[in-house]
C-alpha atoms as a PDB file:
ATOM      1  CA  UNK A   1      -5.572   1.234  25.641  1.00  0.00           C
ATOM      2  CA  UNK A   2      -5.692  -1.303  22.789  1.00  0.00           C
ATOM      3  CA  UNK A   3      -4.609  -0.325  19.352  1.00  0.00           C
ATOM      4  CA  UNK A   4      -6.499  -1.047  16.222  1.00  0.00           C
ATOM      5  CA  UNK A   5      -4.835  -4.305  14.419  1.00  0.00           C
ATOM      6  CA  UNK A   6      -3.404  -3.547  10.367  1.00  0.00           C
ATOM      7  CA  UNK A   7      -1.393  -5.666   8.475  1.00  0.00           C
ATOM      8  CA  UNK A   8       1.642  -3.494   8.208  1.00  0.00           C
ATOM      9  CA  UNK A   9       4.883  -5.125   9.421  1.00  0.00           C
ATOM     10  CA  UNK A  10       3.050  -8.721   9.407  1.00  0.00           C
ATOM     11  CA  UNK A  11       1.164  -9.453   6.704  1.00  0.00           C
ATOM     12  CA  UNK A  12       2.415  -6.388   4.583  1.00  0.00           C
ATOM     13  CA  UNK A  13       6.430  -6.096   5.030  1.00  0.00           C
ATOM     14  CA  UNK A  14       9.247  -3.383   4.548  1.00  0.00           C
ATOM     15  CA  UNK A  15      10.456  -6.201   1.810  1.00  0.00           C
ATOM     16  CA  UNK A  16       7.147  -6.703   0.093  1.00  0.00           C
ATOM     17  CA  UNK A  17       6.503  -3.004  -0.118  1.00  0.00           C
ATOM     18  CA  UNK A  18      10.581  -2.220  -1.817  1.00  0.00           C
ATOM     19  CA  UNK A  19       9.429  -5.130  -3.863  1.00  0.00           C
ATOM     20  CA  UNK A  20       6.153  -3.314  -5.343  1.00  0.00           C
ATOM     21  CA  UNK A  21       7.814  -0.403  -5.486  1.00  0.00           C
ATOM     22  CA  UNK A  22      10.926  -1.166  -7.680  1.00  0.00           C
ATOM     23  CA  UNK A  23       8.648  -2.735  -9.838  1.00  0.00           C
ATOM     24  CA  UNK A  24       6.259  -0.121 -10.341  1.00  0.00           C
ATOM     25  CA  UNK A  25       6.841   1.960 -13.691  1.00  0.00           C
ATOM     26  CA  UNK A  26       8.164   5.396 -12.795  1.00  0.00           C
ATOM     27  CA  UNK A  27       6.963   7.947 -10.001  1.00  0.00           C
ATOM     28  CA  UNK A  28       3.007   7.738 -10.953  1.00  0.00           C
ATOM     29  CA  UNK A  29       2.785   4.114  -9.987  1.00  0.00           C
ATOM     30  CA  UNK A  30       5.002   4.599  -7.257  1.00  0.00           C
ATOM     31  CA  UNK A  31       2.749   6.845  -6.150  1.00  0.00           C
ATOM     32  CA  UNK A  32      -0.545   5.194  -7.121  1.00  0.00           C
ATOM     33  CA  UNK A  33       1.161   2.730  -4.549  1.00  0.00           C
ATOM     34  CA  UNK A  34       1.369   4.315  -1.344  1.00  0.00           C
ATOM     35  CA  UNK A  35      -2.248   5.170  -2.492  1.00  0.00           C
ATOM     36  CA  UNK A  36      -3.298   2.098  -2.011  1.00  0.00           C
ATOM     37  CA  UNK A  37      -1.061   1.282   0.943  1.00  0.00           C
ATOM     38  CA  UNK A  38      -2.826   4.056   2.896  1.00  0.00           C
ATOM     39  CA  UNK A  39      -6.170   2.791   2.020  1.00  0.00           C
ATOM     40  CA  UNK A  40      -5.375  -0.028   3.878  1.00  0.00           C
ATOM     41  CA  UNK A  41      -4.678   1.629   6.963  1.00  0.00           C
ATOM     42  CA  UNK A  42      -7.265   1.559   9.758  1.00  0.00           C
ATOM     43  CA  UNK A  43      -9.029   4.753  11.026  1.00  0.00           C
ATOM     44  CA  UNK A  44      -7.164   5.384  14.483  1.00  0.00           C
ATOM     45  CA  UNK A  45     -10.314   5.558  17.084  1.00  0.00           C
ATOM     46  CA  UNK A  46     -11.397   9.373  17.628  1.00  0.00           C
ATOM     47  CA  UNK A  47     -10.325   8.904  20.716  1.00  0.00           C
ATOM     48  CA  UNK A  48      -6.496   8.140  20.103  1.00  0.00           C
ATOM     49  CA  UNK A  49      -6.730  11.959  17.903  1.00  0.00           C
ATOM     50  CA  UNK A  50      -5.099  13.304  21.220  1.00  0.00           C
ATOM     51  CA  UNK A  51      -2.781  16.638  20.940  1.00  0.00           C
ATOM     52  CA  UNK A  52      -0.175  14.751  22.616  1.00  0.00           C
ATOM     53  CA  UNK A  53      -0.467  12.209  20.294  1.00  0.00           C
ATOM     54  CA  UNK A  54       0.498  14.498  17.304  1.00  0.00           C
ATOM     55  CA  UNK A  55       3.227  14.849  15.248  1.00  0.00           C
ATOM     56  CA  UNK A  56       5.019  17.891  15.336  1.00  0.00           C
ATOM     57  CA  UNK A  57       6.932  18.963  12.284  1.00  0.00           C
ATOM     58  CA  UNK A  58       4.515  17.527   9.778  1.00  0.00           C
ATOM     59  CA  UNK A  59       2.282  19.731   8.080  1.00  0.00           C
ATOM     60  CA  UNK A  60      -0.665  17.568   7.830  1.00  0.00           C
ATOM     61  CA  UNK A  61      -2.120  16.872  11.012  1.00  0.00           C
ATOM     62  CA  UNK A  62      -0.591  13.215  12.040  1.00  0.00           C
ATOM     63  CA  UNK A  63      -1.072  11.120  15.433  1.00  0.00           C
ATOM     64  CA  UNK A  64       0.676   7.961  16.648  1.00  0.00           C
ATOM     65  CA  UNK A  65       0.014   5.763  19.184  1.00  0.00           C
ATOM     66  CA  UNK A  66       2.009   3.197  20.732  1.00  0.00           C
ATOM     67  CA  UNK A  67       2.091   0.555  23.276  1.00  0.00           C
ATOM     68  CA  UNK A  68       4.818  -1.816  24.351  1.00  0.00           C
ATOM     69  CA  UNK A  69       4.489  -5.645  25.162  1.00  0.00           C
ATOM     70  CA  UNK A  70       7.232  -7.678  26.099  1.00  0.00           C
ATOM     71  CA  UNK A  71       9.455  -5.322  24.605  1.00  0.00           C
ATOM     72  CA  UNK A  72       7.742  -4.943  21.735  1.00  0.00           C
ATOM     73  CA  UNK A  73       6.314  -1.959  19.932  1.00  0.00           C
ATOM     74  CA  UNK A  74       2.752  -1.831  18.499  1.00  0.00           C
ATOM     75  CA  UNK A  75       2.261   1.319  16.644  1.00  0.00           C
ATOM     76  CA  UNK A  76      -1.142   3.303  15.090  1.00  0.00           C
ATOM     77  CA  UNK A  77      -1.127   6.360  13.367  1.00  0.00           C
ATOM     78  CA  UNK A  78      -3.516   8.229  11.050  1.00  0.00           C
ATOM     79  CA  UNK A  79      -3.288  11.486   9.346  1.00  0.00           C
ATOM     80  CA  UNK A  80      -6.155  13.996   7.690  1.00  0.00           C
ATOM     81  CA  UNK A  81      -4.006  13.420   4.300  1.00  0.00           C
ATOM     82  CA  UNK A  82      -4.389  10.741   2.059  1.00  0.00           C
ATOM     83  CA  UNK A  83      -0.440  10.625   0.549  1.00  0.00           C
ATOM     84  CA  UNK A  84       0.350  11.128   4.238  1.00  0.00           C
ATOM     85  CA  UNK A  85      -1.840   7.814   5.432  1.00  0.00           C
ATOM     86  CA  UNK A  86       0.329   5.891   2.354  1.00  0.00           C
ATOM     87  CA  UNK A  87       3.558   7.637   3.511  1.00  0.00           C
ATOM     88  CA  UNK A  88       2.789   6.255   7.346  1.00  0.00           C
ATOM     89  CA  UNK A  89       2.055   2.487   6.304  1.00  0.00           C
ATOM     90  CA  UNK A  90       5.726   2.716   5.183  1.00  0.00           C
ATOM     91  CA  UNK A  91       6.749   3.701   8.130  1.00  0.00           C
ATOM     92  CA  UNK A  92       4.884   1.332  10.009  1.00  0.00           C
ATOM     93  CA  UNK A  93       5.854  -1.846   8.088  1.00  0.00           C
ATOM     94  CA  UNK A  94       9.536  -1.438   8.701  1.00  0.00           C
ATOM     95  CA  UNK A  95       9.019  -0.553  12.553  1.00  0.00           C
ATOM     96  CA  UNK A  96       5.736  -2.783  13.815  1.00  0.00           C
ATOM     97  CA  UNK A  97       5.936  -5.424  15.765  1.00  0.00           C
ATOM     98  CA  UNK A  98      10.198  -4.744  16.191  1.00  0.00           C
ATOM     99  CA  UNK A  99      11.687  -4.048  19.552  1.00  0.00           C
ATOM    100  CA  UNK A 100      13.948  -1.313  20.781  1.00  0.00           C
ATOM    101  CA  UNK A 101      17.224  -2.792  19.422  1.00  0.00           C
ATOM    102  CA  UNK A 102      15.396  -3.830  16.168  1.00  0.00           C
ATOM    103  CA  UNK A 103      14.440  -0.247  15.610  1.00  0.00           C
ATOM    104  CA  UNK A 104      17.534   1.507  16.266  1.00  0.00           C
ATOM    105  CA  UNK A 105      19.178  -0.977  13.771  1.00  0.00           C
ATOM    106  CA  UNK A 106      16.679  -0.704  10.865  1.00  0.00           C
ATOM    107  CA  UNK A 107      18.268   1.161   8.305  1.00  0.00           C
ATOM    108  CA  UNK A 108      15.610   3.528   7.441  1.00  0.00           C
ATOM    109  CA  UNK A 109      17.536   5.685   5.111  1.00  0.00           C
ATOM    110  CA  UNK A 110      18.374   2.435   2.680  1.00  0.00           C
ATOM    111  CA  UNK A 111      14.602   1.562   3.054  1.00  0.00           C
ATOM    112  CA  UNK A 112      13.580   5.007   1.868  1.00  0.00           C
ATOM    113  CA  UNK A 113      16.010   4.963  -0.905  1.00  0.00           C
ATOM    114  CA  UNK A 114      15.127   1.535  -2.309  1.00  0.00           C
ATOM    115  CA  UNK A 115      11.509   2.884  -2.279  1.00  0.00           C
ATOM    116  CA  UNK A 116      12.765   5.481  -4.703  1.00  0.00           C
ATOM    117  CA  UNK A 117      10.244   7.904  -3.418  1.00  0.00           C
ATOM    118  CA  UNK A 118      12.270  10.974  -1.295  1.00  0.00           C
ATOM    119  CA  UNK A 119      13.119  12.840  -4.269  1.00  0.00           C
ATOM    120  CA  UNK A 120       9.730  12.898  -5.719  1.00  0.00           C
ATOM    121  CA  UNK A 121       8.234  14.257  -2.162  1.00  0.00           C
ATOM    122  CA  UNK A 122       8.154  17.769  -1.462  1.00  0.00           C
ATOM    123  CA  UNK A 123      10.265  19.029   0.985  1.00  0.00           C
ATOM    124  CA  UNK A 124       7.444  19.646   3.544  1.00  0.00           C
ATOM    125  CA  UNK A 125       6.245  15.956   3.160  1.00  0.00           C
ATOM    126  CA  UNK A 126      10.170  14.749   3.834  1.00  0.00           C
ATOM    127  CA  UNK A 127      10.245  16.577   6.267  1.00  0.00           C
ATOM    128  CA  UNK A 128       7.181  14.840   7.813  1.00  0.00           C
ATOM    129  CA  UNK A 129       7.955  11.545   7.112  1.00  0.00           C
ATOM    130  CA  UNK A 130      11.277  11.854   8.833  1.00  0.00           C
ATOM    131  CA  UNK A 131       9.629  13.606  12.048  1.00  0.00           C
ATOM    132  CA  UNK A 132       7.586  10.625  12.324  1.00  0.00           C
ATOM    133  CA  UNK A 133      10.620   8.345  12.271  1.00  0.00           C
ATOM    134  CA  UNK A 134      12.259  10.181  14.918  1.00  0.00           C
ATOM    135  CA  UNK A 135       8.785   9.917  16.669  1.00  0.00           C
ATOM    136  CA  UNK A 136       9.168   6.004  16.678  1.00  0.00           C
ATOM    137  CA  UNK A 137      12.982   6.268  17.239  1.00  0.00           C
ATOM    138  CA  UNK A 138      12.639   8.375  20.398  1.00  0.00           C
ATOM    139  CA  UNK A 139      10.119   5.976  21.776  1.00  0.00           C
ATOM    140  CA  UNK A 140      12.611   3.223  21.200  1.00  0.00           C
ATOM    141  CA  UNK A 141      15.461   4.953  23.035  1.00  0.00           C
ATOM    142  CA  UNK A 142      13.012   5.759  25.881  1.00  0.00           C
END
């Protein structure tokens, strides 16, 4: 299996998206950003839309799919929601391309916070986001 290529975690970074987002004005733009962010996420193949490849614990339906090269993790994920797509390209630039080690030591928490987007979610949609971290971290600790 061969993952679709996107530009999260390479050409789009965890420090280029805190950037945009502390200097967005307020929530709305904040917002408006992930937006955008998810536009830029490819379609995951129809084929990769597996049940096992689900999320469990978010309420939109979400998949991710991984592979490992040389130690190194390759993620894709899509979801049926369009916040939800943005809210995954977050996720994606601070874990793509990172191996095992990498992951466990990326402070996700601090990277959420400087986004200065978890109180403005709802609780069901933090709730999500965090399941697919724990996703990605359980794959690392595999």
């Amino acid at each position: 299996m061969t993952l679709p290529a996107h530009p999260f975690g390479t050409d789009i970074t965890s420090e280029a998206i805190v950037a945009q987002m502390q200097a967005a004005n307020g929530w709305e733009d904040r917002y408006r950003n992930v937006i955008q962010l998810g536009k830029k996420l490819p379609a995951l193949p129809e084929e990769l839309k597996q049940d096992q490849l689900k999320v469990s614990g978010c309420e939109s339906q979400v998949w991710l799919a991984h592979q490992q090269d040389e130690g190194v993790f390759h993620f894709a994920a899509d979801s049926d929601a369009r916040i939800v797509r943005g809210l995954i390209t977050l996720v994606l630039a601070a874990y793509e391309g990172k191996t095992a080690a990498e992951i466990r030591a990326f402070d996700i928490d601090g990277y959420f916070d400087s986004l200065g987007l978890m109180a403005h979610l709802s609780p069901s949609r933090g709730n999500g986001l965090k399941a697919i971290v724990e996703q990605i971290k359980s794959l690392a600790d595999a």
